[in-house]
N, C-alpha and C. Protein backbone atom coordinates (compact mmCIF):
# COMPACT_ATOMS: atom_id res chain seq x y z
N UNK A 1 -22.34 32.83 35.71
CA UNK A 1 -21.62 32.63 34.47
C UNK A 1 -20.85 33.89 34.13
N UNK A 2 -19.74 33.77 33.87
CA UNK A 2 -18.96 34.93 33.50
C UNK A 2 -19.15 35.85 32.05
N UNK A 3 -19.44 37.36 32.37
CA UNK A 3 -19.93 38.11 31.59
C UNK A 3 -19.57 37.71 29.88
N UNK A 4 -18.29 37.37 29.70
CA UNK A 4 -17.74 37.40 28.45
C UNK A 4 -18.38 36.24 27.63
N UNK A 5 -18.88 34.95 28.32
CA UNK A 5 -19.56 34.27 27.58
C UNK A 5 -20.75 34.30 27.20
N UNK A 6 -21.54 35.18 28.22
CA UNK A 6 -23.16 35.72 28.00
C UNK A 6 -22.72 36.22 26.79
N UNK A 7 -21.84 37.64 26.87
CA UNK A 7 -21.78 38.26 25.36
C UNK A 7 -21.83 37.61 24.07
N UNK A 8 -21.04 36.55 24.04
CA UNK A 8 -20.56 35.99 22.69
C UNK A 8 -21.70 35.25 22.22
N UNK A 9 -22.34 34.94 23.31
CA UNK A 9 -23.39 34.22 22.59
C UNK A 9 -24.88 34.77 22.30
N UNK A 10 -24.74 35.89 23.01
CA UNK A 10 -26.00 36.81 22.66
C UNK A 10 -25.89 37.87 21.00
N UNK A 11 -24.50 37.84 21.00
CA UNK A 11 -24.42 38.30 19.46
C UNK A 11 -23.73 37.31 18.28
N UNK A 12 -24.10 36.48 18.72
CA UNK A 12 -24.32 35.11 17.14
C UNK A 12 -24.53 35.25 16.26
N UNK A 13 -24.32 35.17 15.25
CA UNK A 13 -24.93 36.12 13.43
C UNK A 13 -24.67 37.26 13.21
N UNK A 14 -24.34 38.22 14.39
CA UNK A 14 -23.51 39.44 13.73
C UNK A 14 -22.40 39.29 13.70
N UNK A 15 -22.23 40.74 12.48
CA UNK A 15 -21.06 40.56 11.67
C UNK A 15 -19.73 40.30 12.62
N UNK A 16 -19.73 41.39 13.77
CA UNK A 16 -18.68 41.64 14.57
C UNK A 16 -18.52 41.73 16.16
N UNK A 17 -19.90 40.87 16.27
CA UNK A 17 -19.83 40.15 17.49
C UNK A 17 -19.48 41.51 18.88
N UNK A 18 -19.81 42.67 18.33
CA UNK A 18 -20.02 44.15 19.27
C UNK A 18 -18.40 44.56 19.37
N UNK A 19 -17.61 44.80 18.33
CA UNK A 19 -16.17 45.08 18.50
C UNK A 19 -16.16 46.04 17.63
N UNK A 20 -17.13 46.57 16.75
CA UNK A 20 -17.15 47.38 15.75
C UNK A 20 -16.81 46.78 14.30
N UNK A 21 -16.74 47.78 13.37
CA UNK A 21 -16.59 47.98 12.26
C UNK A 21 -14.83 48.38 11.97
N UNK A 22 -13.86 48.57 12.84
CA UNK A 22 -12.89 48.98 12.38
C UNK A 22 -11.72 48.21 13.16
N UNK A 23 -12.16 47.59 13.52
CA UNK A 23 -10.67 46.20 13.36
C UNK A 23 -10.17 45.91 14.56
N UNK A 24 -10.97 46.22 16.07
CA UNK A 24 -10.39 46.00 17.08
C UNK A 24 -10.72 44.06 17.10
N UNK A 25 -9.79 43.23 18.02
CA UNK A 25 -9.21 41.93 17.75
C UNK A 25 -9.25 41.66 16.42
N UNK A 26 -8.53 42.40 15.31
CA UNK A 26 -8.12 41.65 14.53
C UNK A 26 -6.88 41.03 14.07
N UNK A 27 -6.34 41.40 15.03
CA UNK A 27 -4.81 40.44 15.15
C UNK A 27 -4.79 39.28 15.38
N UNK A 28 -6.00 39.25 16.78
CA UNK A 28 -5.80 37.44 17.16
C UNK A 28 -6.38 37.07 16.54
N UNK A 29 -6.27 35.51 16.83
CA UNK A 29 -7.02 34.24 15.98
C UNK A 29 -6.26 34.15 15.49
N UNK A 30 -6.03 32.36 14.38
CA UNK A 30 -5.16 31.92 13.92
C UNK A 30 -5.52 31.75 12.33
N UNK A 31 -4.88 32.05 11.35
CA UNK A 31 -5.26 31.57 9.79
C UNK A 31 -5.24 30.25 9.79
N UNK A 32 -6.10 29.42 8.86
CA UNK A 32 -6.22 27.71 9.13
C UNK A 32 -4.90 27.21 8.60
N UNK A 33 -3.94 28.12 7.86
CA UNK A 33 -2.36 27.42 7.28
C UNK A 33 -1.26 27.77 7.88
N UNK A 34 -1.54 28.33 9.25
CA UNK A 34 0.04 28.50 9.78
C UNK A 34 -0.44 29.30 11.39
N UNK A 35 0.37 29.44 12.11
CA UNK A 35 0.44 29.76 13.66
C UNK A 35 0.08 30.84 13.24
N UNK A 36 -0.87 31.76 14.95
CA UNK A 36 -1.06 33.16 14.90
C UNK A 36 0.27 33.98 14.72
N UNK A 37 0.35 34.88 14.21
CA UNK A 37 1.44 36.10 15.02
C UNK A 37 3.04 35.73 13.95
N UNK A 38 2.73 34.98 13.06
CA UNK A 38 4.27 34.30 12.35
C UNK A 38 4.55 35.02 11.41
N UNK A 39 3.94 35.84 10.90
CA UNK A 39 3.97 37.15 9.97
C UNK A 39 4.16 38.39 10.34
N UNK A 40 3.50 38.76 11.25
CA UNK A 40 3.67 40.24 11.82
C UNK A 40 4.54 40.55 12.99
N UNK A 41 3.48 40.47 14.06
CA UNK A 41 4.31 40.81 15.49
C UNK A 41 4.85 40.17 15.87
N UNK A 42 4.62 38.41 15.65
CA UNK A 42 5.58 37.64 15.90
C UNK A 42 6.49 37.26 15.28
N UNK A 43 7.41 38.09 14.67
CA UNK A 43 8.20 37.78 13.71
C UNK A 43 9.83 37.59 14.11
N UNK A 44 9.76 38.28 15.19
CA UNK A 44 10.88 38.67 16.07
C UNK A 44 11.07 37.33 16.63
N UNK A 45 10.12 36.36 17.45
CA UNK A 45 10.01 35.52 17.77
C UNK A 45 10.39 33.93 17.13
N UNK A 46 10.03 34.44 15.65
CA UNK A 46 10.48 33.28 14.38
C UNK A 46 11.83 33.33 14.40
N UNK A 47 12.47 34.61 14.03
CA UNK A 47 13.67 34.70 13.23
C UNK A 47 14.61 34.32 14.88
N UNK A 48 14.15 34.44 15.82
CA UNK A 48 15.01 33.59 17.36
C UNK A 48 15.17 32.33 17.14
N UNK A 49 13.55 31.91 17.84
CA UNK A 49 13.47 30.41 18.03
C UNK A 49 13.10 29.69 16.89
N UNK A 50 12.34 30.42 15.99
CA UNK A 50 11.88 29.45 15.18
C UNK A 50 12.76 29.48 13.45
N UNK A 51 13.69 29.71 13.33
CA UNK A 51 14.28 29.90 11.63
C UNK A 51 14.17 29.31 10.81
N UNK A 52 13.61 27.95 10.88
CA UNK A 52 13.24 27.41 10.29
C UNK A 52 12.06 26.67 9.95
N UNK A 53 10.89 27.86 10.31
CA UNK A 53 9.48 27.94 10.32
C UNK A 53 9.30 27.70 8.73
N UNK A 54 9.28 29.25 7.72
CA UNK A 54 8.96 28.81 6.65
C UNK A 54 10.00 28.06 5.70
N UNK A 55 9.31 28.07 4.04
CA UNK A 55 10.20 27.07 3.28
C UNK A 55 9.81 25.71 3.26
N UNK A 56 10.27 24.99 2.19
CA UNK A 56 10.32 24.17 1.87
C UNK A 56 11.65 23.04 2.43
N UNK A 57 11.51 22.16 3.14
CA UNK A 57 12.51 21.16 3.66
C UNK A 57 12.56 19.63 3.34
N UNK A 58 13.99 19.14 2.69
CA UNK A 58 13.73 17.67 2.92
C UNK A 58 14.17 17.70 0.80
N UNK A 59 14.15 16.57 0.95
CA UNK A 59 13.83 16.34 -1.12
C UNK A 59 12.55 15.29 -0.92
N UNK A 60 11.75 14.89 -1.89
CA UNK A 60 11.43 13.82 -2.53
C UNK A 60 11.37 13.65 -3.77
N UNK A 61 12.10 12.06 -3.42
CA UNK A 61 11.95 11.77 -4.66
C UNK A 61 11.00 11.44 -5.68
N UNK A 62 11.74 11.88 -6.91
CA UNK A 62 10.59 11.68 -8.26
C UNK A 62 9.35 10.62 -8.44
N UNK A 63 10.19 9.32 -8.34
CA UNK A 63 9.76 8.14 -8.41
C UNK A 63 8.45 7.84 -7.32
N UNK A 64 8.71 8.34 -6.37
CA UNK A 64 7.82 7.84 -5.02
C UNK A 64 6.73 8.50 -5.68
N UNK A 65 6.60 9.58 -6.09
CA UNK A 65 5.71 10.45 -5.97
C UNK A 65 4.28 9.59 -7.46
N UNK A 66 5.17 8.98 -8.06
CA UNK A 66 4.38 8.46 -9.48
C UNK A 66 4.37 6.94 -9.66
N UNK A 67 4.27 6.18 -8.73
CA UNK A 67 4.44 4.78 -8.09
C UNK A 67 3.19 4.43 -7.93
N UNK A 68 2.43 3.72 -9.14
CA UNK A 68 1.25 3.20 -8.60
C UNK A 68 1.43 1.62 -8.93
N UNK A 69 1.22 1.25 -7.81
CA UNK A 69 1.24 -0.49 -7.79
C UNK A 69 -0.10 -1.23 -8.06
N UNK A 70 -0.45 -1.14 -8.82
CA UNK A 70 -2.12 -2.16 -9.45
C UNK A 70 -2.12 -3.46 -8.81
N UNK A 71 -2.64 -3.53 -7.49
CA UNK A 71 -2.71 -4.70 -6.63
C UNK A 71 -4.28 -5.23 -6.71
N UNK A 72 -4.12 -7.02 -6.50
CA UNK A 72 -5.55 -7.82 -7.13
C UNK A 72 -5.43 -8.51 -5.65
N UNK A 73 -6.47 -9.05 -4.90
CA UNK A 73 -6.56 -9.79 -3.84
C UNK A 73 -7.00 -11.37 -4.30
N UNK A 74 -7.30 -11.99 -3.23
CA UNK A 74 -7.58 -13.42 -3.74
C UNK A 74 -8.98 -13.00 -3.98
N UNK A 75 -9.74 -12.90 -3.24
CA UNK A 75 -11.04 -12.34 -3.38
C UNK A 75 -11.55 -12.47 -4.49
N UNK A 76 -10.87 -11.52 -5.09
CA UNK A 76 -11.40 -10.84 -6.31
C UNK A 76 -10.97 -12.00 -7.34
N UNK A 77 -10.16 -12.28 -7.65
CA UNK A 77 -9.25 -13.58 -8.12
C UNK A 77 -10.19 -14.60 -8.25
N UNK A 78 -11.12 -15.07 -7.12
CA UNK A 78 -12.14 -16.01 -7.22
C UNK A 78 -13.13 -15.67 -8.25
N UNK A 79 -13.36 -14.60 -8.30
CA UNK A 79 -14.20 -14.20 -9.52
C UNK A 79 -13.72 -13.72 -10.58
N UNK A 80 -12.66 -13.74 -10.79
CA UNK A 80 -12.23 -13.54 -12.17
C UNK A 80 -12.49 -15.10 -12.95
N UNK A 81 -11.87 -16.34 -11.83
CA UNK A 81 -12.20 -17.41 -12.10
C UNK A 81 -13.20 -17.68 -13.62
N UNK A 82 -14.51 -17.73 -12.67
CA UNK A 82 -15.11 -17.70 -13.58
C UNK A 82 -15.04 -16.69 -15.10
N UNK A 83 -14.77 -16.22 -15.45
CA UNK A 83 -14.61 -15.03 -16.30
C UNK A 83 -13.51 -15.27 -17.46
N UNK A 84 -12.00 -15.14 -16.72
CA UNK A 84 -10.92 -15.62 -17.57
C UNK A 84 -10.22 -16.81 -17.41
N UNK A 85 -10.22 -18.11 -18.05
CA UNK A 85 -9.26 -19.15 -17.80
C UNK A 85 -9.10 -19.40 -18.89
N UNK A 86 -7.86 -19.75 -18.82
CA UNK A 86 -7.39 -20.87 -19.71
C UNK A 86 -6.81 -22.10 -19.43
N UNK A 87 -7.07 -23.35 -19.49
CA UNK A 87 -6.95 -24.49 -18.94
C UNK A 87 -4.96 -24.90 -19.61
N UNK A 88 -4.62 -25.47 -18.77
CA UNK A 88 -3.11 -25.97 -19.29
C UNK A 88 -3.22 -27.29 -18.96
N UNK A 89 -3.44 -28.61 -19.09
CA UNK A 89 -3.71 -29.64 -18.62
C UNK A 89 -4.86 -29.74 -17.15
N UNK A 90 -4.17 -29.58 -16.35
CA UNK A 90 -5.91 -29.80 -15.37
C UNK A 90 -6.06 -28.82 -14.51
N UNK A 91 -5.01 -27.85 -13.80
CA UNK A 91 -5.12 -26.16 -13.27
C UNK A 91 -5.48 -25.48 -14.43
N UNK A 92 -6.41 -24.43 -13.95
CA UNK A 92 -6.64 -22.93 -14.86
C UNK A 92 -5.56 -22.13 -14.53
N UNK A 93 -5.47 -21.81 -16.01
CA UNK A 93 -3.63 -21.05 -15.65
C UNK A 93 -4.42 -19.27 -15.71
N UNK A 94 -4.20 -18.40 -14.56
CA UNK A 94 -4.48 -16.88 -15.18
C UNK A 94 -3.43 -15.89 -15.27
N UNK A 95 -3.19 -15.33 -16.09
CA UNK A 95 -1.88 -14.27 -16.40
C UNK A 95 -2.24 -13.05 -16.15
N UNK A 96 -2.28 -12.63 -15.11
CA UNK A 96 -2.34 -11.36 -14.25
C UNK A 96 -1.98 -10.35 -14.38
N UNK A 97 -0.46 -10.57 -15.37
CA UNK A 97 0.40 -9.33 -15.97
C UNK A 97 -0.43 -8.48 -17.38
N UNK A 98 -0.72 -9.46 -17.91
CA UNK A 98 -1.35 -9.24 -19.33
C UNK A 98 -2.73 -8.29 -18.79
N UNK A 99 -3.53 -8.97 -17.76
CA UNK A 99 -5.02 -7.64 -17.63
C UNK A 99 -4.30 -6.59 -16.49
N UNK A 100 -3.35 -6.66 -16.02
CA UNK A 100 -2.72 -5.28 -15.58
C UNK A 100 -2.34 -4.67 -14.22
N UNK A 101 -2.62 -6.38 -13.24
CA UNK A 101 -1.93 -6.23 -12.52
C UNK A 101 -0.92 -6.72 -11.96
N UNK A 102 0.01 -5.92 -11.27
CA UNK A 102 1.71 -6.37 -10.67
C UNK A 102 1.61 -7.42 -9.64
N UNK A 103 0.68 -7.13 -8.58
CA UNK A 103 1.00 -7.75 -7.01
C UNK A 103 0.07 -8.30 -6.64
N UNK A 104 -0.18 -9.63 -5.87
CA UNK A 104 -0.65 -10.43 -5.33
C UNK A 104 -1.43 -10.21 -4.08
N UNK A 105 -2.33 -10.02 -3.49
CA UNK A 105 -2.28 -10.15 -2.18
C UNK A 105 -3.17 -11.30 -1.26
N UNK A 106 -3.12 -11.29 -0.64
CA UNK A 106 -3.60 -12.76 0.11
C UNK A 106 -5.33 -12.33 1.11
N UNK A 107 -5.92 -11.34 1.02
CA UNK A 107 -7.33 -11.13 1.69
C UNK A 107 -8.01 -12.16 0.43
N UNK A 108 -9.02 -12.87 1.17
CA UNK A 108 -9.53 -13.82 0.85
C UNK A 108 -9.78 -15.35 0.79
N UNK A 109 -10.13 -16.10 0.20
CA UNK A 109 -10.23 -17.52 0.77
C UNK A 109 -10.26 -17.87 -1.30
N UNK A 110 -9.37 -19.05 -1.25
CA UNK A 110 -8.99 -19.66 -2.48
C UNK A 110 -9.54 -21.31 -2.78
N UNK A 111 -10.51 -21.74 -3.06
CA UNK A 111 -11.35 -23.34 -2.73
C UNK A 111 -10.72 -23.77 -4.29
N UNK A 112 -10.25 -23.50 -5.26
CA UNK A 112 -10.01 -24.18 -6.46
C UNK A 112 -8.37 -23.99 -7.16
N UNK A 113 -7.77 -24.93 -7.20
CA UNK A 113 -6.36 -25.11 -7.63
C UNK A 113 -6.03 -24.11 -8.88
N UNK A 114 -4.98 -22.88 -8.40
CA UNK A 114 -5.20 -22.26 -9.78
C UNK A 114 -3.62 -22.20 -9.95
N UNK A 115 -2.82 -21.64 -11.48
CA UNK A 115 -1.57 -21.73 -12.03
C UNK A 115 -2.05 -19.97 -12.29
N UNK A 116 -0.83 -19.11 -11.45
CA UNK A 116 -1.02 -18.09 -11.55
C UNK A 116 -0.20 -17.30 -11.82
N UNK A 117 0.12 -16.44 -13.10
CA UNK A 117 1.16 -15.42 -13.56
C UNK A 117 1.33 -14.01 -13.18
N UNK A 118 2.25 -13.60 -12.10
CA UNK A 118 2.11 -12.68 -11.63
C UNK A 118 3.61 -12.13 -11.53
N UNK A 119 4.16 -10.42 -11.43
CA UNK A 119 5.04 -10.00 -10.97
C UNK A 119 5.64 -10.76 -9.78
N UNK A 120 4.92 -10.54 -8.74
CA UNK A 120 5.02 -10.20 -7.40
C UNK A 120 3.73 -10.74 -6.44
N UNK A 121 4.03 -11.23 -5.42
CA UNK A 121 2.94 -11.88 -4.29
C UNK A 121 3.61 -12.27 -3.09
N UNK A 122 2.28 -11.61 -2.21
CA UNK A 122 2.52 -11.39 -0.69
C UNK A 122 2.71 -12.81 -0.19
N UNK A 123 3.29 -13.16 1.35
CA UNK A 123 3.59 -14.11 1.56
C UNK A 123 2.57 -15.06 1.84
N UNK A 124 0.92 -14.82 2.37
CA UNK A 124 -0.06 -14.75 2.96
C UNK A 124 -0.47 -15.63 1.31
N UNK A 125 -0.54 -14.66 0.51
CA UNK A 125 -1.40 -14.97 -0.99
C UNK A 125 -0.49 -16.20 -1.77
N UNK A 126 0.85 -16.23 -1.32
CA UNK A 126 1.27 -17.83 -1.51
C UNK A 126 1.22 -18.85 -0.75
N UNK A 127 1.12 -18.77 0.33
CA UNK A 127 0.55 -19.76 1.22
C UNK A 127 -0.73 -20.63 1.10
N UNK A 128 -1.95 -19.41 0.67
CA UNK A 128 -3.22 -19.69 0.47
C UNK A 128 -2.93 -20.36 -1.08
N UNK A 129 -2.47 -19.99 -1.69
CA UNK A 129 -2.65 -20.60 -3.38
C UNK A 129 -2.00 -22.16 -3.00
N UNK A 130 -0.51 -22.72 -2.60
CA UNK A 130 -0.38 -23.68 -1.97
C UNK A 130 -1.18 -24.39 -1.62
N UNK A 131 -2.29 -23.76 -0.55
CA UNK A 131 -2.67 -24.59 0.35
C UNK A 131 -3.72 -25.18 -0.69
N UNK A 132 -4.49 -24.42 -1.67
CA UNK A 132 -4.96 -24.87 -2.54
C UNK A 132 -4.85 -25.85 -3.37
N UNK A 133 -3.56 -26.22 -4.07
CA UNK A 133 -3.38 -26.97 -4.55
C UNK A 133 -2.67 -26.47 -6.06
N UNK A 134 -2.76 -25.20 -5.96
CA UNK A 134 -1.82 -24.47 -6.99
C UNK A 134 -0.75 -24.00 -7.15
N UNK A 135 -0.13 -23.07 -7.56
CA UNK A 135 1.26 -22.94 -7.84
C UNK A 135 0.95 -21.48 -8.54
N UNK A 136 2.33 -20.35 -8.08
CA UNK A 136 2.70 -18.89 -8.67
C UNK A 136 3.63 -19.06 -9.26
N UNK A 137 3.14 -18.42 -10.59
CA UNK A 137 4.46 -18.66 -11.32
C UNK A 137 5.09 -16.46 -11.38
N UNK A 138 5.82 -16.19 -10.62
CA UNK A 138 6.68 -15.06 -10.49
C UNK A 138 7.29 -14.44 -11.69
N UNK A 139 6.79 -13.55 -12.30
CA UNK A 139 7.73 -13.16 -13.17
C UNK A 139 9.05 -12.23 -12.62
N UNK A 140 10.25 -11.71 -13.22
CA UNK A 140 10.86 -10.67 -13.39
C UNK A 140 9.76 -9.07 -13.56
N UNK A 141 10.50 -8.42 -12.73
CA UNK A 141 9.44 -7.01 -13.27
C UNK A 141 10.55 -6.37 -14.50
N UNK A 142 9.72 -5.78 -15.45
CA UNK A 142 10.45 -5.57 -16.30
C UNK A 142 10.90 -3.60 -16.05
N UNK A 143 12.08 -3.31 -16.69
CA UNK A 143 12.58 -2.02 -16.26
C UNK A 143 12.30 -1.26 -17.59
N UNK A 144 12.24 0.15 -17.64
CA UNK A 144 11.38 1.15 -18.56
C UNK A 144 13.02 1.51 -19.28
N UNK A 145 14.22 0.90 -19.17
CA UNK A 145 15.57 1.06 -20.28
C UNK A 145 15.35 0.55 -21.44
C-alpha cells in the first residue's frame, strides 16, 4: 500500500494531519461555494478563460419568483365530498375558488357525479369528472388591476 495513504489514516482526529501548525497545503482543497485557486493564484487563469466566472447573470422575473398556484387533486376532492356540498338539483355543486383553490388536477379516482367550480383543470381531472357523470364549470382567473 502506498506510504501516503498509511499516513492519512494513521493521523485521523488530528488537527493537521502531520503538516504542522503553520499553513503548509493550505492552498489546496476546494471552498464548498466555488472552484479551488479562483481567487488567488488562479486568477490569471479566470480573467483568460474564464471572465465570466463571477457575478450575477441572466434577469428573473418578478412574477415567477412569487407564483404560488394552490392546486387540489381528485383525491382529496373525494373527501371534501363528504364535508362541503351543496346540492343544485341532483349533482353536489363544490366551489373551489371560494375555499382557495385555482387548479384542478386529475391523481385520483372520482365514483360520484360532482358540478365543480374551478379556475383552471388539467386535462386528465376533466376526463375523470366526465367520466363520472359530472361537469367543470371554468371560471375566468381574475387580474389584480
Amino acid at each position: 500500500m502506498p506510504h501516503k495513504l498509511r499516513k492519512i489514516r494513521k493521523t485521523r482526529g488530528s488537527r493537521t494531519q502531520g503538516y504542522g501548525r503553520i499553513g503548509q497545503h493550505r492552498k489546496t482543497g476546494s471552498q464548498p461555494y466555488r472552484k479551488a485557486n479562483r481567487h488567488k493564484q488562479g486568477w490569471s487563469y479566470v480573467t483568460t478563460y474564464e471572465p465570466d466566472y463571477f457575478g450575477k447573470h441572466g434577469f428573473t422575473s418578478p412574477q415567477s419568483l412569487h407564483k404560488n398556484t394552490n392546486v387540489i387533486n381528485l383525491a382529496k376532492l373525494e373527501a371534501l365530498t363528504t364535508k362541503i356540498t351543496t346540492t343544485e338539483g341532483e349533482t353536489p355543486t363544490i366551489d373551489l375558488t371560494s375555499l382557495g383553490y385555482a387548479k384542478l388536477l386529475g391523481t385520483g379516482k372520482l365514483t360520484k357525479p360532482l358540478t365543480i367550480k374551478i379556475q383552471s383543470a388539467s386535462k386528465t381531472a376533466t376526463q375523470k369528472i366526465e367520466q363520472a357523470g359530472g361537469k367543470i364549470l371554468t371560471e375566468p382567473q381574475e387580474t389584480g388591476e
